[in-house]
Protein backbone atom coordinates (compact mmCIF):
# COMPACT_ATOMS: atom_id res chain seq x y z
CA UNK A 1 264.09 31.33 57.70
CA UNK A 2 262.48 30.83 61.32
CA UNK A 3 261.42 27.31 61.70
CA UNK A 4 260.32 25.60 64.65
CA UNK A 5 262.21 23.12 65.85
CA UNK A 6 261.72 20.59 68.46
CA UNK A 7 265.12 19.39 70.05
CA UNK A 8 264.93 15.75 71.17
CA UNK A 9 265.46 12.70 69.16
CA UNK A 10 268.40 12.56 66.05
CA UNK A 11 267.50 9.21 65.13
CA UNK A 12 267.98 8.56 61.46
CA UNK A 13 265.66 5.65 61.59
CA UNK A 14 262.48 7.91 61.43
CA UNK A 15 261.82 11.67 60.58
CA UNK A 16 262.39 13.15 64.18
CA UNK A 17 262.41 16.89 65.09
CA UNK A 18 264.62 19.63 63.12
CA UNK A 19 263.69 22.93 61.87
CA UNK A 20 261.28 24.58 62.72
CA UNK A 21 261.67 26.21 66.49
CA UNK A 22 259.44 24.77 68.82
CA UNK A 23 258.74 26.62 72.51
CA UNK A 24 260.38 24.77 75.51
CA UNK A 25 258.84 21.63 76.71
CA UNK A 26 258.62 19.46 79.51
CA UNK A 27 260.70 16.41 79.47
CA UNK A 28 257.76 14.24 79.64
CA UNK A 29 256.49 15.98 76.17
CA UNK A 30 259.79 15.37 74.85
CA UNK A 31 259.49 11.40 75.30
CA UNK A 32 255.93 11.27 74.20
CA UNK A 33 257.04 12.87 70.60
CA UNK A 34 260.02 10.33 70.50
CA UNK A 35 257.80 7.48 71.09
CA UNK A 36 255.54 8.89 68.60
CA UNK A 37 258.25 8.64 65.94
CA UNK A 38 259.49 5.43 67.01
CA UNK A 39 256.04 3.77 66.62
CA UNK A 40 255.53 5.40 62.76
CA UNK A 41 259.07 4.06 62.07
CA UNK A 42 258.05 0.23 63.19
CA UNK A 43 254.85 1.03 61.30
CA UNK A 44 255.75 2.16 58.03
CA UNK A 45 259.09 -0.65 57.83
CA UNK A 46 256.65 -3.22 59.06
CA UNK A 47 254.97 -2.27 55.02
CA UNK A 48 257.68 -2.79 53.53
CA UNK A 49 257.15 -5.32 50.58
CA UNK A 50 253.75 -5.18 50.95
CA UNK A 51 252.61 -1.99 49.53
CA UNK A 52 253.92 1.42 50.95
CA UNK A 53 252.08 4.31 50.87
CA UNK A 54 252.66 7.30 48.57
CA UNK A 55 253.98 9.05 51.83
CA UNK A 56 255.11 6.09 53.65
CA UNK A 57 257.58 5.30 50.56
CA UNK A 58 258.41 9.45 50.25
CA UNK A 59 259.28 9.93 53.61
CA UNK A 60 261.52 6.39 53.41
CA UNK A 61 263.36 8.61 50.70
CA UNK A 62 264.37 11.40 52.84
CA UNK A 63 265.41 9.06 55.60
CA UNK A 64 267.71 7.18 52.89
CA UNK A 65 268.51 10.34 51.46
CA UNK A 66 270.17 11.77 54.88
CA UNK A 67 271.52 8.23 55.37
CA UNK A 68 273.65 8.49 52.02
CA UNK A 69 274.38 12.15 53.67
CA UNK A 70 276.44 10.49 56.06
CA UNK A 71 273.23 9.57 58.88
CA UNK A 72 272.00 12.29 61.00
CA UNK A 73 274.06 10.63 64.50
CA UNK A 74 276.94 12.67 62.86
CA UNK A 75 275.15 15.20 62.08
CA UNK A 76 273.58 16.00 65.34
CA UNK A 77 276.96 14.80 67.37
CA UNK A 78 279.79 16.14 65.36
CA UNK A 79 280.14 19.57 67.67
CA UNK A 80 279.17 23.09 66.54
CA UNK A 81 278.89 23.64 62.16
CA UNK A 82 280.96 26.30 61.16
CA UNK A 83 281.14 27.96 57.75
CA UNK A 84 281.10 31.04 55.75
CA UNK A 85 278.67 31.51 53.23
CA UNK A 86 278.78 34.08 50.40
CA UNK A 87 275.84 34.79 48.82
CA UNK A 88 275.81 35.83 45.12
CA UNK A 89 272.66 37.61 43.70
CA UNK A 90 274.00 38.14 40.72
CA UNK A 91 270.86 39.03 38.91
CA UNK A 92 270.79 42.43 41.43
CA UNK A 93 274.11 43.39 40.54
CA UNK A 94 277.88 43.09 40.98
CA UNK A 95 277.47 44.45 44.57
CA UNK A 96 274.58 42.09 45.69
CA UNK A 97 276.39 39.85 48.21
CA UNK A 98 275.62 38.46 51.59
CA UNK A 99 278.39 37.29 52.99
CA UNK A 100 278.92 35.87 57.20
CA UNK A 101 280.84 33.44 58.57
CA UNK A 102 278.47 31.44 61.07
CA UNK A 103 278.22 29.12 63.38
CA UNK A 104 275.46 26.57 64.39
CA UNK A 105 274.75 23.96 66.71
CA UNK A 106 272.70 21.69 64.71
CA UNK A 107 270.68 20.11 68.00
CA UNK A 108 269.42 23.29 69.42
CA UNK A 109 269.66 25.45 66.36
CA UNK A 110 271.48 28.49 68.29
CA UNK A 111 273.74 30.28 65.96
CA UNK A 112 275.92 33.72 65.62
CA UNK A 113 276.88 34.80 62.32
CA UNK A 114 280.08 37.53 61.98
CA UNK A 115 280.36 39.95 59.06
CA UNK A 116 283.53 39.54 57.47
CA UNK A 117 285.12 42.97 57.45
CA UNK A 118 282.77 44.84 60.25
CA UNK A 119 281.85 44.70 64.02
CA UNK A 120 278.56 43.39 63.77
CA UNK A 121 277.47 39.94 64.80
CA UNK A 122 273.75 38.52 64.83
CA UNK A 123 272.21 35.28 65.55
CA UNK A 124 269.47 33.42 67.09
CA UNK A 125 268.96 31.28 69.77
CA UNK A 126 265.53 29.80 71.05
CA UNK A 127 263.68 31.72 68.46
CA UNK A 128 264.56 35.07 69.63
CA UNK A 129 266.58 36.84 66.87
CA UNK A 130 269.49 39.68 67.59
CA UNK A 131 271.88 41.82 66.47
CA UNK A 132 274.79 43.44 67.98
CA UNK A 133 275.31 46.49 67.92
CA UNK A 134 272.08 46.96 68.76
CA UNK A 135 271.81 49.96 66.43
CA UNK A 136 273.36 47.71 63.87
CA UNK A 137 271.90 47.33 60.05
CA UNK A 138 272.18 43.60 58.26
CA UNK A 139 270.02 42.74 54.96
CA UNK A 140 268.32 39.94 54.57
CA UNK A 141 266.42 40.73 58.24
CA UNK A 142 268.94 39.08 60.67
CA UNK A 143 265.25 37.05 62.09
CA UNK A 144 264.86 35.31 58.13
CA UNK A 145 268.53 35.39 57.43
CA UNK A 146 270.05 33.50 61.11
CA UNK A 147 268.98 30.41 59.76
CA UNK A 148 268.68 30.44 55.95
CA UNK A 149 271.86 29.29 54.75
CA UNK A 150 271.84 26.96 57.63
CA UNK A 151 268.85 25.48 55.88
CA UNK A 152 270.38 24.84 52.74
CA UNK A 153 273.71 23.78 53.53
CA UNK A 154 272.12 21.34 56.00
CA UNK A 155 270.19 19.90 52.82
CA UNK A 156 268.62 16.89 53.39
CA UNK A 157 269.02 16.46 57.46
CA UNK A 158 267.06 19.70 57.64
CA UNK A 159 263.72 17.93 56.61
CA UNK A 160 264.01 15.76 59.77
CA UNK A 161 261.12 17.22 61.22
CA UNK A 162 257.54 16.17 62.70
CA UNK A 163 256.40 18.93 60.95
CA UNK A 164 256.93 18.60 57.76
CA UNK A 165 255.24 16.36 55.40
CA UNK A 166 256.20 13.90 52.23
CA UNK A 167 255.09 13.45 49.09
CA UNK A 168 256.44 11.47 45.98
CA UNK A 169 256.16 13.15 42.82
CA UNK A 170 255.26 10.79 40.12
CA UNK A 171 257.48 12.66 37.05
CA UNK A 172 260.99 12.77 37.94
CA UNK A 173 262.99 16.12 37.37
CA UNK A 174 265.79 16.43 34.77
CA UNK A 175 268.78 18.19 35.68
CA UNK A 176 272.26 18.40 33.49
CA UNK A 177 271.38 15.31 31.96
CA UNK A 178 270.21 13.70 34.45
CA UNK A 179 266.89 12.42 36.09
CA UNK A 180 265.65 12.47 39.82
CA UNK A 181 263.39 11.53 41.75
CA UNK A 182 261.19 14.48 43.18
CA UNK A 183 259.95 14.53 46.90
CA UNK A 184 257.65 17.79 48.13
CA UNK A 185 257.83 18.70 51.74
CA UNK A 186 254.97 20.90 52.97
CA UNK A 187 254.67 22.17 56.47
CA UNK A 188 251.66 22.46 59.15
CA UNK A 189 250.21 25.56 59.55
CA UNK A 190 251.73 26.41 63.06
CA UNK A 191 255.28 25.31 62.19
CA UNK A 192 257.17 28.77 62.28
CA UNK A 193 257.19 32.28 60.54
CA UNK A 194 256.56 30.80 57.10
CA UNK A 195 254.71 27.42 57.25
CA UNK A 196 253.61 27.78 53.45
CA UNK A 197 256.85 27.34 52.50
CA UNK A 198 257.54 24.39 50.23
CA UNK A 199 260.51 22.26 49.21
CA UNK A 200 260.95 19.67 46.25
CA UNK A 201 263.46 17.88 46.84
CA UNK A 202 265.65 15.86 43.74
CA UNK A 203 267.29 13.11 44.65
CA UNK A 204 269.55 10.91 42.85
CA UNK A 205 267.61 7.04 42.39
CA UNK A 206 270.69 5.37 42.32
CA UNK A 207 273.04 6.85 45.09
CA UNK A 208 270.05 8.84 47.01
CA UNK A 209 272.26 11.40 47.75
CA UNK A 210 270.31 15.25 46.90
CA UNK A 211 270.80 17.30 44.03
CA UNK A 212 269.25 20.22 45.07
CA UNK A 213 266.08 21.69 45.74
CA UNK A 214 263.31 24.24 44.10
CA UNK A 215 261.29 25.81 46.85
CA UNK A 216 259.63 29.29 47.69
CA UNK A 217 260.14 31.59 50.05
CA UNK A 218 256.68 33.40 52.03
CA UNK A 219 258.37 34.76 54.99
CA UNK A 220 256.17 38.43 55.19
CA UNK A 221 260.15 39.41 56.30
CA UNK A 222 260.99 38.99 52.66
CA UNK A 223 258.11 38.77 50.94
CA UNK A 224 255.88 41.33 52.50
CA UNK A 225 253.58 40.86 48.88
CA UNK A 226 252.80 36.89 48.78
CA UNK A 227 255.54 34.30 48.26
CA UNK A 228 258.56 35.16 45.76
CA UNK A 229 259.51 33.08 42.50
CA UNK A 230 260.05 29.52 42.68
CA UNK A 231 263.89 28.85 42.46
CA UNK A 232 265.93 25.94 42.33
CA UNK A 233 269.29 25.20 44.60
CA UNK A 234 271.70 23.04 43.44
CA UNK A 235 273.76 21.11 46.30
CA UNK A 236 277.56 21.16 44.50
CA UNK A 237 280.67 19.64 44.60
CA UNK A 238 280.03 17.34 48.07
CA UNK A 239 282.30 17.51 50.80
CA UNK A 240 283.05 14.76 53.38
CA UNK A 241 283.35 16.84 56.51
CA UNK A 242 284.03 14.47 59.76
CA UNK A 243 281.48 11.90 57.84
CA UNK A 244 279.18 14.15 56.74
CA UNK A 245 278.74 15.02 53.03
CA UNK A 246 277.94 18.54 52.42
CA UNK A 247 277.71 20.70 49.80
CA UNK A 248 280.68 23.25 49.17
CA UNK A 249 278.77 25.50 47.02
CA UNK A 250 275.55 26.04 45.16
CA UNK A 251 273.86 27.52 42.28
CA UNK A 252 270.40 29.48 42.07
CA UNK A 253 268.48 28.97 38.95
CA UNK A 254 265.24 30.19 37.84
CA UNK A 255 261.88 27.84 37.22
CA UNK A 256 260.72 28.08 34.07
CA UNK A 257 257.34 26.23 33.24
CA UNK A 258 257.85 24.08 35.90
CA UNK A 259 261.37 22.91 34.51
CA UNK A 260 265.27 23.89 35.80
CA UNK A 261 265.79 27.36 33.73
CA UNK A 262 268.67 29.46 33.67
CA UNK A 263 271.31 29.80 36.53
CA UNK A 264 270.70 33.66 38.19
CA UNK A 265 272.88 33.39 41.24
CA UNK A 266 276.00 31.28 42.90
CA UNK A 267 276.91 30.62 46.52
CA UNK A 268 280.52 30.10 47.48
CA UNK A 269 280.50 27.62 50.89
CA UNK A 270 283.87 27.70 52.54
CA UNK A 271 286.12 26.83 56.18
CA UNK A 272 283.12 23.98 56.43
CA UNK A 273 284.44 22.20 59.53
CA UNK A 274 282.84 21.00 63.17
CA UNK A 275 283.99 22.36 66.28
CA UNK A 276 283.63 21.13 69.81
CA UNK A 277 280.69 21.34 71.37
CA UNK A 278 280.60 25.12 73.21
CA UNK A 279 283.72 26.52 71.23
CA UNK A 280 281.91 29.33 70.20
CA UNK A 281 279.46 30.91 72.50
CA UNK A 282 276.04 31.37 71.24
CA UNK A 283 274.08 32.65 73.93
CA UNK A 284 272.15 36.43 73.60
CA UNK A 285 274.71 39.19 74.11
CA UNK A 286 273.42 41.18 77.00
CA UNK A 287 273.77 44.47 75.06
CA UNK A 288 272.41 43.02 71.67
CA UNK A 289 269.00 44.46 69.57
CA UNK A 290 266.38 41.54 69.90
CA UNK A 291 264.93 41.48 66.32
C-alpha cells in the first residue's frame, strides 16, 4: 500500500502525520502542519465534558487507542522495525505464501524487504519503489506490497495521519464473544495510490487496545477491476516489544452481511524487534529496478 506520508511531528497528543507519502517540504511547511495539529489538539480537549463531536470523540479514540499501544514517542524513537512476515492465503492454495523479512523506519517510512531463501531484495524509500535485481519478479507488486504488512503490523499508530479522517460508528462490532467499539478512517482524495481505501477499526471499550480491522483494498496494482472484498484483520496474541505492543500474528476473515464471517487466511509475525537507528541501510541500490 503507497500512502503518503508527511514526516514531522510523532506527538501522541493529536493525530500528526503517518502514512501516506507526502513529497519533500520546506521546513517552514513542516512547522505550519505541526502547529496545525497542535491547535486541533487544544481545540477538541478544550470540549471535553461539554459535548464532543462525533469526530472530535472518534479521533480521541485512535489517539487513546495508540496510547494503550504503548504511545507513538516509542514508536517513532525506538530505531529501525524489523520483522518477518509470512503471509498465508490459504483460500488460493497450499502454495499461496508471501513471505520477507523487512525492515522499516517508522519516521520516514524507508524500508527493504529480503526474500527468505533467494537474492532478491525490494523496498521503498521516498515513494519511489524498487527491486533488486532489477530483472527480478516479486508478487504482490513490490510498489503495493513495500508497505502493506508495515500497515498492519503498525495497527493503530498507522492512522496517525492528517489525512485520514474519523468517524464513530454507532453499533459496536462483535467479535469471539466480544463487543467493540467501531471507528472508520477514510482518506482525502490526494492522499496516495489508493485514497478510497477504508479502515474500521474495533477497539476494545475497556482497555482501548485494537482488535483488528475490516478494510478494502482499491490499489489499481491489485485491484485493476474496482476495490476487492471487504476483509477483516485480527491483531493477535500482543507483544511488548521495547514498550510497544504489537501484534505477533493475525488472521484474515471474510465479511459476511456486514458481520465477522469465516477465517480464510493466517499471518505468522516473527524476529519483531527494533534496531538502531541506520543498522540496516535503506537507501535505493544504485543498480536496483525502480517500480
Amino acid at each position: 500500500m503507497y500512502k503518503k506520508q508527511c514526516q514531522t511531528t510523532e506527538s501522541s497528543s493529536a493525530i500528526a502525520p503517518k502514512m501516506r507519502f507526502c513529497s519533500r517540504r520546506s521546513a517552514a511547511m513542516i512547522m505550519a502542519i505541526m502547529c496545525c495539529f497542535a491547535l486541533a489538539s487544544c481545540s477538541h480537549r478544550g470540549k471535553a465534558g461539554s459535548g464532543q463531536s462525533e469526530t472530535d470523540e472518534a479521533r480521541e479514540l485512535v489517539m487513546q487507542s495508540m496510547a494503550a499501544h504503548g504511545g507513538t514517542d516509542k514508536w517513532y524513537h525506538s530505531g529501525q522495525l524489523q520483522f518477518r512476515w509470512t503471509y498465508h492465503m490459504s483460500d488460493k492454495g497450499p502454495k499461496a505464501i508471501v513471505d520477507s523479512v523487512q525492515t522499516v523506519d517508522p519516521k520516514t517510512l524507508a524500508v527493504v524487504h529480503e526474500v527468505p531463501g533467494k537474492e532478491v531484495r525490494f523496498g521503498m524509500n521516498d515513494g519511489q519503489a524498487w527491486i533488486l535485481p532489477a530483472d527480478a519478479a516479486f508478487k504482490p507488486p513490490p510498489r503495493f506490497w513495500a508497505l502493506t504488512p508495515f500497515y498492519f503490523i503498525g495497527i493503530p499508530f498507522v492512522f496517525n495521519d492528517p489525512n485520514a479522517s474519523f468517524e464513530k460508528l454507532a453499533e459496536t462490532m462483535e467479535f469471539e464473544g466480544k463487543a467493540y467499539t467501531q471507528v472508520r478512517v477514510t482518506y482525502n482524495k490526494d492522499a496516495g495510490d489508493s485514497p478510497d481505501d477504508f479502515y474500521v477499526l474495533l477497539i476494545d471499550p475497556q482497555t482501548k487496545l485494537t482488535k483488528g480491522t475490516y478494510y478494502s483494498v482499491t490499489s489499481k496494482l491489485v485491484a485493476p477491476n474496482g476495490p476487492g472484498p471487504i476483509k477483516f484483520l485480527s491483531l493477535d496474541n500482543l507483544k511488548d516489544v521495547d514498550g510497544v505492543l504489537l501484534a505477533s500474528g493475525h488472521r484474515t476473515f471474510r465479511m459476511k452481511d456486514g458481520r465477522i464471517g469465516e477465517q480464510m487466511r493466517y499471518t505468522d509475525v516473527t524476529g519483531v524487534k527494533h534496531l538502531p537507528a541506520n543498522t540496516v541501510d535503506l537507501s535505493i541500490p544504485k543498480d536496483a529496478g525502480m517500480k
